[in-house]
Structure formats: structure tokens, C-alpha cells
C-alpha atoms as a PDB file:
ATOM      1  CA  UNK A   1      66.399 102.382 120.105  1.00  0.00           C
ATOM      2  CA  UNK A   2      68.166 104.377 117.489  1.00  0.00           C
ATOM      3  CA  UNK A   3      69.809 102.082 114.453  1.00  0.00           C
ATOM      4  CA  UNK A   4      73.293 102.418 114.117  1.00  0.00           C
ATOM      5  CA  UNK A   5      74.720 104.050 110.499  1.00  0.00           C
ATOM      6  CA  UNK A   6      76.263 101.450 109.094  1.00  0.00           C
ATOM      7  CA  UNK A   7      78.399 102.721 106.436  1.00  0.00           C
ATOM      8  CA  UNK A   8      80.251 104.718 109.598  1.00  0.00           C
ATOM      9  CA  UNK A   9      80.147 101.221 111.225  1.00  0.00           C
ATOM     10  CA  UNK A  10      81.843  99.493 108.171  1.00  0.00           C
ATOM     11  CA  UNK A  11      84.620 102.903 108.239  1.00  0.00           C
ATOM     12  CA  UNK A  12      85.215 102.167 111.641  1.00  0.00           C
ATOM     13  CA  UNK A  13      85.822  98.694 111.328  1.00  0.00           C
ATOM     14  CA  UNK A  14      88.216  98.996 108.461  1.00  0.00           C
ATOM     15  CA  UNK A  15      90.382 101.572 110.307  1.00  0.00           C
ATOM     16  CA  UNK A  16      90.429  99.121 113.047  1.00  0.00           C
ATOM     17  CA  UNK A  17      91.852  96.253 110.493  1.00  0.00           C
ATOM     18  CA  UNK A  18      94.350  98.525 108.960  1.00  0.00           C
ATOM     19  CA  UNK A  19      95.371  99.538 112.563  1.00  0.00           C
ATOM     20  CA  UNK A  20      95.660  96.000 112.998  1.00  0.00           C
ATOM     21  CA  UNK A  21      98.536  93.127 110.980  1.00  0.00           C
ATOM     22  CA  UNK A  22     100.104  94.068 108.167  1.00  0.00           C
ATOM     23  CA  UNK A  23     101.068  97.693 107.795  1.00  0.00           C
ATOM     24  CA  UNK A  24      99.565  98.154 104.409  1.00  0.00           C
ATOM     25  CA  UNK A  25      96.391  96.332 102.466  1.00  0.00           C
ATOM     26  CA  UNK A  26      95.142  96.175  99.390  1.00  0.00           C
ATOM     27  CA  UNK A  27      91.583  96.883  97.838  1.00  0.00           C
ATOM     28  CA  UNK A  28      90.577  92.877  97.973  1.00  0.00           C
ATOM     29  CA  UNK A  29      91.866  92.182 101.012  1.00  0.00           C
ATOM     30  CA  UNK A  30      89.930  94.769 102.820  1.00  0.00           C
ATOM     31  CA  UNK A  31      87.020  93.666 100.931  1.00  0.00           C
ATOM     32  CA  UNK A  32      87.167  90.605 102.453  1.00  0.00           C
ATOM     33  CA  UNK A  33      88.275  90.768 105.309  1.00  0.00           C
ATOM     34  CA  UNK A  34      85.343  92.587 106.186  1.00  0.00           C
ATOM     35  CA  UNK A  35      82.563  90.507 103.846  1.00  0.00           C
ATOM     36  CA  UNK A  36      82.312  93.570 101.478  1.00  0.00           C
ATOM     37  CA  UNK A  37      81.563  93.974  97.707  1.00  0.00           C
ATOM     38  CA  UNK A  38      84.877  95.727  96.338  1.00  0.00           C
ATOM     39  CA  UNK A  39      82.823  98.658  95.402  1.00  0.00           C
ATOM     40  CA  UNK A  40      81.492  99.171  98.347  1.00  0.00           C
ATOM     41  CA  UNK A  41      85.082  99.374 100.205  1.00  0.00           C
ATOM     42  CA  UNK A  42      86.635 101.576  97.765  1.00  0.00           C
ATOM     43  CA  UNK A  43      83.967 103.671  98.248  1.00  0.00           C
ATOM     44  CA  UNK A  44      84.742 103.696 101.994  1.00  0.00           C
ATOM     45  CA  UNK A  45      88.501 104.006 101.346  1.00  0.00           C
ATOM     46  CA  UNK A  46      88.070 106.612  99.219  1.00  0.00           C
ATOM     47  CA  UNK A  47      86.060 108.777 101.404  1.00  0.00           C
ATOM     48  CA  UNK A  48      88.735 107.926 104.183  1.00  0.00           C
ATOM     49  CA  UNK A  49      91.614 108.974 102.007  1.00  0.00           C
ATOM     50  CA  UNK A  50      89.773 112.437 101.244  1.00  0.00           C
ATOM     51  CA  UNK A  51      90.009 113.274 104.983  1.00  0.00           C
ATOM     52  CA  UNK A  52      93.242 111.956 105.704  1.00  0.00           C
ATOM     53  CA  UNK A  53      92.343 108.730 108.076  1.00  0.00           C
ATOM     54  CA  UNK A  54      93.979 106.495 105.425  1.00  0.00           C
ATOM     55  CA  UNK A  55      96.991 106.828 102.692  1.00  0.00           C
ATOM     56  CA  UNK A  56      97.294 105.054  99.647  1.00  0.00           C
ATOM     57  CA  UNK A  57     100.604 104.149  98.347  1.00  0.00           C
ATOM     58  CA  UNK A  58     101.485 105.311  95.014  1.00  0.00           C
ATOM     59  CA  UNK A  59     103.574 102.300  93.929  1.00  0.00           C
ATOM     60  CA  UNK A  60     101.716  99.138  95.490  1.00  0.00           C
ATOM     61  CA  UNK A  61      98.168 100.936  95.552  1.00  0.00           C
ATOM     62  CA  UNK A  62      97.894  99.795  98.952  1.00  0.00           C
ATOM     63  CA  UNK A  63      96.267 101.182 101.748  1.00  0.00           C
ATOM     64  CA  UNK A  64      97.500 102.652 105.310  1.00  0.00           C
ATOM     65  CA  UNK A  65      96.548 104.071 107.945  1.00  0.00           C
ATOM     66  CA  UNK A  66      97.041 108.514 107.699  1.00  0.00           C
ATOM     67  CA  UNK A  67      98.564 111.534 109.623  1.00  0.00           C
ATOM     68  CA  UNK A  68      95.265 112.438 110.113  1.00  0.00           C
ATOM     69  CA  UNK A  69      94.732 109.466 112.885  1.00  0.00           C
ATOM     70  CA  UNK A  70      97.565 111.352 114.587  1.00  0.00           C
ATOM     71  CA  UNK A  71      96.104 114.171 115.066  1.00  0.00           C
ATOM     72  CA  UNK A  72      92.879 113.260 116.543  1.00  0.00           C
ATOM     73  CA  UNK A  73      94.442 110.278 118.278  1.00  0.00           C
ATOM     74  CA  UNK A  74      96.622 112.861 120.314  1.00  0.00           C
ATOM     75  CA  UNK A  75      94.357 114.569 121.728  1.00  0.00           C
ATOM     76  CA  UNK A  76      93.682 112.041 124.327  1.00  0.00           C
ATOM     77  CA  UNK A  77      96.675 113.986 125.896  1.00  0.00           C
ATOM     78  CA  UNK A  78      95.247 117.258 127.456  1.00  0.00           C
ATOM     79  CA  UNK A  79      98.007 120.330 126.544  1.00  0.00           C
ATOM     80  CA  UNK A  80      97.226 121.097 130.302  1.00  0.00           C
ATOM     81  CA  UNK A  81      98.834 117.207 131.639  1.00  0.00           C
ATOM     82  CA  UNK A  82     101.762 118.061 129.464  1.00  0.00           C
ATOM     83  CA  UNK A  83     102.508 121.142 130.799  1.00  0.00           C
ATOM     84  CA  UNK A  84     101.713 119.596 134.657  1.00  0.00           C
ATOM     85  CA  UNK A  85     103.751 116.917 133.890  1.00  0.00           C
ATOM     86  CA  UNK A  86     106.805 119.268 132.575  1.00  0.00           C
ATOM     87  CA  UNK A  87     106.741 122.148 134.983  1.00  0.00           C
ATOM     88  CA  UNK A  88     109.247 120.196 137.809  1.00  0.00           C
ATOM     89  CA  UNK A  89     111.574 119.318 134.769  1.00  0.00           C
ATOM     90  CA  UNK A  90     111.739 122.499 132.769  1.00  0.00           C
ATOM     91  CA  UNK A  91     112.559 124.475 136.309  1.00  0.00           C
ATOM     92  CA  UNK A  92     115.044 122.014 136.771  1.00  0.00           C
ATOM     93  CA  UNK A  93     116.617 123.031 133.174  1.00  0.00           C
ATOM     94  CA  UNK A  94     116.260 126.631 133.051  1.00  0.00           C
ATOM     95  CA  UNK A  95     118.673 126.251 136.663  1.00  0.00           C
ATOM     96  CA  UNK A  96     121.114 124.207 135.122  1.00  0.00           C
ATOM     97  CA  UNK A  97     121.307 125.926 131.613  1.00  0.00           C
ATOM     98  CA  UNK A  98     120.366 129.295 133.242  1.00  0.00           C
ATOM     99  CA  UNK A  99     118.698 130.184 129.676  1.00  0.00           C
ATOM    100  CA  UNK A 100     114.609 130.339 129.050  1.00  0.00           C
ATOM    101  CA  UNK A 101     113.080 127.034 128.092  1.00  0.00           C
ATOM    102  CA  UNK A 102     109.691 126.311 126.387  1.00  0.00           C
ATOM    103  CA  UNK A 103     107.563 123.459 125.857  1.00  0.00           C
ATOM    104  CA  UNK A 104     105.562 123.845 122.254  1.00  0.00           C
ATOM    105  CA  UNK A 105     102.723 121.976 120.830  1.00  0.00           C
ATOM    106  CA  UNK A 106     101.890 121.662 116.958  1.00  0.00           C
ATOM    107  CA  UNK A 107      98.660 123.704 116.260  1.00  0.00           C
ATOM    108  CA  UNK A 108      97.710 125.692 113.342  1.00  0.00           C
ATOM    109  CA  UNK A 109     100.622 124.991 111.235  1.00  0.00           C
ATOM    110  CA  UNK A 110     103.221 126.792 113.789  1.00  0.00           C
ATOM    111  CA  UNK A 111     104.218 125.945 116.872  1.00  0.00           C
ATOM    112  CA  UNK A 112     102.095 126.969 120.396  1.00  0.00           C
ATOM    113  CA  UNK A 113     104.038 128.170 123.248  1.00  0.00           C
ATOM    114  CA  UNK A 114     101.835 126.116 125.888  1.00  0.00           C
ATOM    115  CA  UNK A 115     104.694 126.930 129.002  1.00  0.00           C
ATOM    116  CA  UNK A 116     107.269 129.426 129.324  1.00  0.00           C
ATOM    117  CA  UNK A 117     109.942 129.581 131.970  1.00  0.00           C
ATOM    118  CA  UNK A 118     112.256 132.517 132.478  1.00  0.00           C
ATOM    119  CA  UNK A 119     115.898 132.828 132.257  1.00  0.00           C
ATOM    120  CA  UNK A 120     116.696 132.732 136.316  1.00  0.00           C
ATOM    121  CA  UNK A 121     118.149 136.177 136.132  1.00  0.00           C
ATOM    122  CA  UNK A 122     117.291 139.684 137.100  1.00  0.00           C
ATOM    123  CA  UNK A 123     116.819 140.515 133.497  1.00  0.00           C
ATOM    124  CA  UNK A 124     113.505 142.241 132.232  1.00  0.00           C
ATOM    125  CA  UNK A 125     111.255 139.017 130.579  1.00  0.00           C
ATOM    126  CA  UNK A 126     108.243 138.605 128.829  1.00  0.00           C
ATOM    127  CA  UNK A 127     106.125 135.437 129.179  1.00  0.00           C
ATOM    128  CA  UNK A 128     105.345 134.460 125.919  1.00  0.00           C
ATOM    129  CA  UNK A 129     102.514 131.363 126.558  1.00  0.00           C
ATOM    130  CA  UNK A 130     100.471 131.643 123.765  1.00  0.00           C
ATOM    131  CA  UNK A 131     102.600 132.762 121.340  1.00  0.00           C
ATOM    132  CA  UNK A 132     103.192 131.079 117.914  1.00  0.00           C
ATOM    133  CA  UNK A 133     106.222 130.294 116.316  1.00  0.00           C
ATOM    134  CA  UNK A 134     106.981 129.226 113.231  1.00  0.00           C
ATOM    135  CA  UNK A 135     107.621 125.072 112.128  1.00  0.00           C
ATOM    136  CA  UNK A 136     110.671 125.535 109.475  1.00  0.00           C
ATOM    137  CA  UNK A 137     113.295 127.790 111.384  1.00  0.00           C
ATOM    138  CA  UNK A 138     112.966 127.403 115.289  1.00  0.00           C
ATOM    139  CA  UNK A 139     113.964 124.292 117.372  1.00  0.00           C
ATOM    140  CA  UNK A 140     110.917 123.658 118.227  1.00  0.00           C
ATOM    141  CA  UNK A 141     109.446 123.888 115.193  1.00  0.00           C
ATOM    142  CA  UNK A 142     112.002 121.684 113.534  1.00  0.00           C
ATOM    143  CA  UNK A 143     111.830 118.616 116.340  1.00  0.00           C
ATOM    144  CA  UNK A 144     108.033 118.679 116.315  1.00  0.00           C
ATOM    145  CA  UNK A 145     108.494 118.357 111.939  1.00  0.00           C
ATOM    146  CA  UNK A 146     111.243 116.045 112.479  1.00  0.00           C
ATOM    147  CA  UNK A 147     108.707 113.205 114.488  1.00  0.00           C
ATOM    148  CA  UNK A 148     105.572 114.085 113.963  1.00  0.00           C
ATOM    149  CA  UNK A 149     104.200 113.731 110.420  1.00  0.00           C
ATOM    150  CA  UNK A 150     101.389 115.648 110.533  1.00  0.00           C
ATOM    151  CA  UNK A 151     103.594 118.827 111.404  1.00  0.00           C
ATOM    152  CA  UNK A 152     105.648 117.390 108.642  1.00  0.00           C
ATOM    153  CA  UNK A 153     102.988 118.125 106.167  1.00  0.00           C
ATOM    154  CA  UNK A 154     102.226 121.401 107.309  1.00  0.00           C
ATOM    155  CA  UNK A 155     105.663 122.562 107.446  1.00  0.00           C
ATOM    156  CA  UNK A 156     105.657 121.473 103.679  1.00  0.00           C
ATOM    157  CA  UNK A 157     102.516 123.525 103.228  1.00  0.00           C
ATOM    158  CA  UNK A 158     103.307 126.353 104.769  1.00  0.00           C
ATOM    159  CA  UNK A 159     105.560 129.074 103.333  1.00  0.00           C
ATOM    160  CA  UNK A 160     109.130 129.009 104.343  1.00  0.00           C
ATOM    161  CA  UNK A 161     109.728 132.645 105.087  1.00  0.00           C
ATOM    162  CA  UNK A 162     113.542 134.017 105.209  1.00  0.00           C
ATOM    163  CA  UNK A 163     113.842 135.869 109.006  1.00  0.00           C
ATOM    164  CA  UNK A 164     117.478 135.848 108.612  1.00  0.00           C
ATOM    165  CA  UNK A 165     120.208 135.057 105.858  1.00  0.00           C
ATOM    166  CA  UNK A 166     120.348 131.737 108.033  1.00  0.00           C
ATOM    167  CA  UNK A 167     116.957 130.533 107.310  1.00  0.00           C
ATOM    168  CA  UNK A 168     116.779 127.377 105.790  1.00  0.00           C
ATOM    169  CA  UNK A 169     113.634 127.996 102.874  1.00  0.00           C
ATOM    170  CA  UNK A 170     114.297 125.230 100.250  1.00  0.00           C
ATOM    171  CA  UNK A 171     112.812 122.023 101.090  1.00  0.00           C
ATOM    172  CA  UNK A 172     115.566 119.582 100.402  1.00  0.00           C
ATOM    173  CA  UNK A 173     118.193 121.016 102.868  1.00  0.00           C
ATOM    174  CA  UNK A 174     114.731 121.304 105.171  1.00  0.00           C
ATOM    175  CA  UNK A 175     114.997 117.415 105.029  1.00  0.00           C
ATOM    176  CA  UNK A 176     118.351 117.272 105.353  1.00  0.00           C
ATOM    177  CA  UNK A 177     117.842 118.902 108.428  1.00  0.00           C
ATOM    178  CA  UNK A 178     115.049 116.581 109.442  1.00  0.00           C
ATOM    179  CA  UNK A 179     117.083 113.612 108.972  1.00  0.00           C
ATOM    180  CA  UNK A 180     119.825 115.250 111.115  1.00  0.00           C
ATOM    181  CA  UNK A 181     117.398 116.076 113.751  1.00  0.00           C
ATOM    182  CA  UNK A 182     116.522 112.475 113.837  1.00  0.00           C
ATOM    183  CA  UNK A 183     119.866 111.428 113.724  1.00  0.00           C
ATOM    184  CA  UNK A 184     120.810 113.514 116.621  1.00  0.00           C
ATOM    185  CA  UNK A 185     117.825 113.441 118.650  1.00  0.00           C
ATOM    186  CA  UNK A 186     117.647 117.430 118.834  1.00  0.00           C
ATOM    187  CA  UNK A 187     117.236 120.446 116.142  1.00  0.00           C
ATOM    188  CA  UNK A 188     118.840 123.874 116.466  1.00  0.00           C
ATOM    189  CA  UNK A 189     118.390 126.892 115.471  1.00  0.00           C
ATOM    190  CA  UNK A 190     121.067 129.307 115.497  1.00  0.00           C
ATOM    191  CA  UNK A 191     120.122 132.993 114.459  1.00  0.00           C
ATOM    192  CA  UNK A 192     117.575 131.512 111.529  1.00  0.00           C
ATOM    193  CA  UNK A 193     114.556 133.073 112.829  1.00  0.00           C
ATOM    194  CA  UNK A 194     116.217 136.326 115.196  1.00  0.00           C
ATOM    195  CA  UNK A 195     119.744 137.710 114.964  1.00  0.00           C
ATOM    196  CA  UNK A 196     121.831 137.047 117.352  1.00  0.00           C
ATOM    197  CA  UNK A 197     119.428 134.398 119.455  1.00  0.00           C
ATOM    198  CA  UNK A 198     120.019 130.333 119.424  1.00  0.00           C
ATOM    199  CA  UNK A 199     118.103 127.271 120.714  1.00  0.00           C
ATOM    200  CA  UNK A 200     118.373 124.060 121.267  1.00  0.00           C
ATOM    201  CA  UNK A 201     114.788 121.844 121.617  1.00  0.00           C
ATOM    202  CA  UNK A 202     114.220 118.141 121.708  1.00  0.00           C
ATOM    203  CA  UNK A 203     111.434 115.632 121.292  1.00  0.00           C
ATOM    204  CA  UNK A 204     108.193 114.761 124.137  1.00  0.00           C
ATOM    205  CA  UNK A 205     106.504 111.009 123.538  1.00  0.00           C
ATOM    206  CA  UNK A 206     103.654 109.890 125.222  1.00  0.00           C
ATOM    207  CA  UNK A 207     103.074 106.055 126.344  1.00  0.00           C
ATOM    208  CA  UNK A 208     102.701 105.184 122.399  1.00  0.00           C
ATOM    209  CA  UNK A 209     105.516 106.741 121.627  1.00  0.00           C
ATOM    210  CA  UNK A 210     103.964 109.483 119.930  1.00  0.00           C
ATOM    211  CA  UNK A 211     105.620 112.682 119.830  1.00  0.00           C
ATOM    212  CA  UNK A 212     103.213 114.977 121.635  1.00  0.00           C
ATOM    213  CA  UNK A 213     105.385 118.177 122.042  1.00  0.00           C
ATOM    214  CA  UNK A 214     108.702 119.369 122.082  1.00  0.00           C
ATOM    215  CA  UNK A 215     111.077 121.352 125.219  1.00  0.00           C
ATOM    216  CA  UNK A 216     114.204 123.431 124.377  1.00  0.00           C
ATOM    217  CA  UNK A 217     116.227 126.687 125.331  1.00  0.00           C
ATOM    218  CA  UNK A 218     116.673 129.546 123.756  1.00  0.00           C
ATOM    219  CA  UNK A 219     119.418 132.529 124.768  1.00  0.00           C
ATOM    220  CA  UNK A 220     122.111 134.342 123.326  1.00  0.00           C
ATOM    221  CA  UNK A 221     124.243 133.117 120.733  1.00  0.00           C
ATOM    222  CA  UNK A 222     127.558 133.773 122.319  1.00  0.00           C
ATOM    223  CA  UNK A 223     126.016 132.159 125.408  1.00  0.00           C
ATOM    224  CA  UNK A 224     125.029 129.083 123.302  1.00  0.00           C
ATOM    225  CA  UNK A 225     127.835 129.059 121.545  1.00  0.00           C
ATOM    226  CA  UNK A 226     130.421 130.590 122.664  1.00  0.00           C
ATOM    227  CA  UNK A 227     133.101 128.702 120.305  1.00  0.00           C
ATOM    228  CA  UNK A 228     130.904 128.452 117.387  1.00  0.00           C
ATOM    229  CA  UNK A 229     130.044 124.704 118.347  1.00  0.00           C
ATOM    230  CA  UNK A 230     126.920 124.585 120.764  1.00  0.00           C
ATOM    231  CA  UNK A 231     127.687 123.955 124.442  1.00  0.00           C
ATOM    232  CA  UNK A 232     127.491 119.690 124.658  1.00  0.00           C
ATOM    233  CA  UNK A 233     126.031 120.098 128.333  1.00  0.00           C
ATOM    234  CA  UNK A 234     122.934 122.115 127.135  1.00  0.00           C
ATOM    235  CA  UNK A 235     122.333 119.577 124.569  1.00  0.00           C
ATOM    236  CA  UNK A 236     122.542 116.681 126.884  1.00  0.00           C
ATOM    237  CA  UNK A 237     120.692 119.019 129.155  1.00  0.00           C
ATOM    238  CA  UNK A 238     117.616 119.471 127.088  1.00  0.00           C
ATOM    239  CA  UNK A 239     117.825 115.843 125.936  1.00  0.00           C
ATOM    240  CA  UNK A 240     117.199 114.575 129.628  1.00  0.00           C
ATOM    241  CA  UNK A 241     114.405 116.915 130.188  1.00  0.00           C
ATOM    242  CA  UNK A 242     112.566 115.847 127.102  1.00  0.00           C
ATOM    243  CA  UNK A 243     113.296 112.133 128.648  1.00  0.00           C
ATOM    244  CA  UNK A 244     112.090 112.827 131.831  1.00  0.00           C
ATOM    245  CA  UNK A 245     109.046 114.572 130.764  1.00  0.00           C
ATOM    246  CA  UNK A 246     108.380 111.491 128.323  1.00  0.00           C
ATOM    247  CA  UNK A 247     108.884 108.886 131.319  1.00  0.00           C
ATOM    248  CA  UNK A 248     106.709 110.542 132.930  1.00  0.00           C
ATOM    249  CA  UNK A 249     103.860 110.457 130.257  1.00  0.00           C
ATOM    250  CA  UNK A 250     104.765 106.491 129.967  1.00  0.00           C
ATOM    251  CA  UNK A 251     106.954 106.414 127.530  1.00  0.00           C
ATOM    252  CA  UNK A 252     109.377 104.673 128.443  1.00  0.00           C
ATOM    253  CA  UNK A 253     113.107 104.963 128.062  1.00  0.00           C
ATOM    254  CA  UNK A 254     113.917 105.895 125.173  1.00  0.00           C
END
């Protein structure tokens, strides 16, 4: 029978104790905790903290657990039972908005279009699953920085290209619009990555209440917002569909 690696045994099991109590340890509590020589753990930790499974904080020296964990831990939720469990609900919003809607995942610092429904017109459309848009200026991108910290990192990363003279590119009023996201429970985007286009998007949890995704609209800006305040009833709209599709993954109410 093949022996087990026991330094990935001892990483495994410290993850597990900062997943665990208290939201943050330090270096001699983790030692022993886990019947280890200090060395030995920091040696662990540091290794951890080089790949992003654990933080340390600048002021305490503490250790928590990282973005990283998100990532990977997320995964558990297939792109295609998102999408399954959204197609009833974003049909049910492009009829009563009677604009396109989209449900985005994070990937490769931008946003994936993983499901695309048309604007229920006769209008000439393009289905645009697969296409990649960018974190700082769409809704999307914006919600999915907003509640999900690893797309908050990339989104820092990332350049913050100008589309428009609307584009937000300096990283304090960025925040300032993450906070208001947060505050609100939705992002816009109102002709800061094309001219003349708007949308509104909101957040998807699974049963952790992880953000997983995001769903919004997108249309015309006089359409949108026709008095230069977006429509209320679209953003209650998308809000409910985001809710629904987040009941449905067992989230709960939120």
C-alpha cells in the first residue's frame, strides 16, 4: 500500500483548522494545534501563502484562509448546472424587460458569456456564448468584482482600458463603485464599455453563499434609461432573477 506524503497531509490539515474557529491564527497556534515544530509550520504556511490557499495579515501577522480556496472550491458547481438552472429564469426576464440578458462566469481575468438570450424581437441578433468581456466596465464584470474576491484581484491586475469617456480606469472610484454595487445589490454600466448601450447585472450564490456568476440586461440606452435614471422595474427585474436562480442553487433567500 502506497504511504501517504505527509507534508501534503500536514497542508491539508492546517487548511482544515484555519477553515475551522477563529477567522485568523497565528504562527504558534497553528503549531500547536497541530503538534508541529514552528519551523516546520511556517514552512507549510509559507508555501501555502505562495499559491494563494492562505493570506497573511500585514498588521497582526496572522494567518487566513485565501481567494485562491475560492476558486478551486467553486468549481464543485459545473458552468453547465448554472446555466440549466438559469435558462427558465432568464426567459422569464428577457419577456418582461424585452432586452437581451446574459449569465457570465469569472474566467481568465474577464468575464465568460456561458448563456445568451435574445432580445424577444424581430431584430437581427448574434449569440454571443463564449464571448469575453471585460471585469472593470460592464455589469457583469463589476457584480462578479464586487462579491467575489478573486475577480477582485484580477480586476486590480488587469489593465483598466478607456472604451468610452465613461469608463471608470482609476482604481479608487473603481471601489467606490464596488462599494455601491454592494450597497445596491446591482452594478451598471451605462455607455462605459459601447456608446450608446446600458446594462444592468446582479449577483448568483450557490448554497454557501458564494457568488458563482452574475445575470443582467443589456439594450439601448434610451430604452434603459429613458429619463436619465435607469428604469426601477428592470432593476428589480434582474434582482429577482439573480434570486431565483440562487434559490434554486440553495442559497437561500437572500
Amino acid at each position: 500500500m502506497a504511504r501517504n506524503i505527509q507534508s501534503l497531509e500536514r497542508a491539508a490539515a492546517m487548511l482544515r483548522l484555519l477553515a475551522g474557529g477563529e477567522r485568523r491564527l497565528g504562527l504558534s497556534d497553528i503549531a500547536s494545534s497541530l503538534g508541529l515544530a514552528k519551523g516546520t509550520a511556517h514552512g507549510i504556511l509559507r508555501t501555502l501563502q505562495q499559491e494563494g490557499f492562505v493570506e497573511q495579515d500585514d498588521t497582526s501577522g496572522r494567518y487566513q484562509l485565501g481567494a485562491e480556496l475560492l476558486r478551486l472550491g467553486t468549481t464543485y458547481l459545473d458552468v453547465h448546472e448554472l446555466r440549466a438552472r438559469a435558462l427558465v429564469w432568464t426567459d422569464d426576464l428577457a419577456r418582461s424587460s424585452g432586452e437581451s440578458v446574459y449569465l457570465g462566469v469569472l474566467h481568465q481575468q474577464g468575464v465568460l458569456i456561458v448563456h445568451h438570450v435574445f432580445r424577444p424581437d424581430d431584430s437581427r441578433q448574434v449569440l454571443e456564448i463564449g464571448a469575453m468581456q471585460p471585469l472593470h466596465s460592464t455589469a457583469l464584470g463589476k457584480v462578479l468584482s464586487a462579491y467575489d474576491p478573486v475577480a477582485h484581484s484580477e480586476a486590480l491586475e488587469t489593465e483598466r482600458k478607456a472604451f468610452t469617456d465613461r469608463t471608470v480606469s482609476d482604481w479608487d472610484d473603481f471601489e467606490h463603485l464596488l462599494d455601491l454595487t454592494r450597497a445596491r445589490g446591482y452594478a451598471a454600466d451605462v455607455e462605459e464599455t459601447w456608446e450608446g448601450v446600458a446594462s444592468i447585472a446582479a449577483p448568483i450564490h450557490d448554497r454557501r453563499r458564494m457568488p458563482v456568476g452574475a445575470v443582467g440586461i443589456t439594450g439601448a440606452v434610451e430604452r434603459l434609461r429613458p429619463d436619465g435614471e435607469l428604469r426601477p422595474e428592470l432593476i428589480a427585474a434582474v434582482r429577482d432573477c439573480a434570486r431565483a436562480v440562487s434559490r434554486d442553487l440553495g442559497a437561500g433567500r437572500f
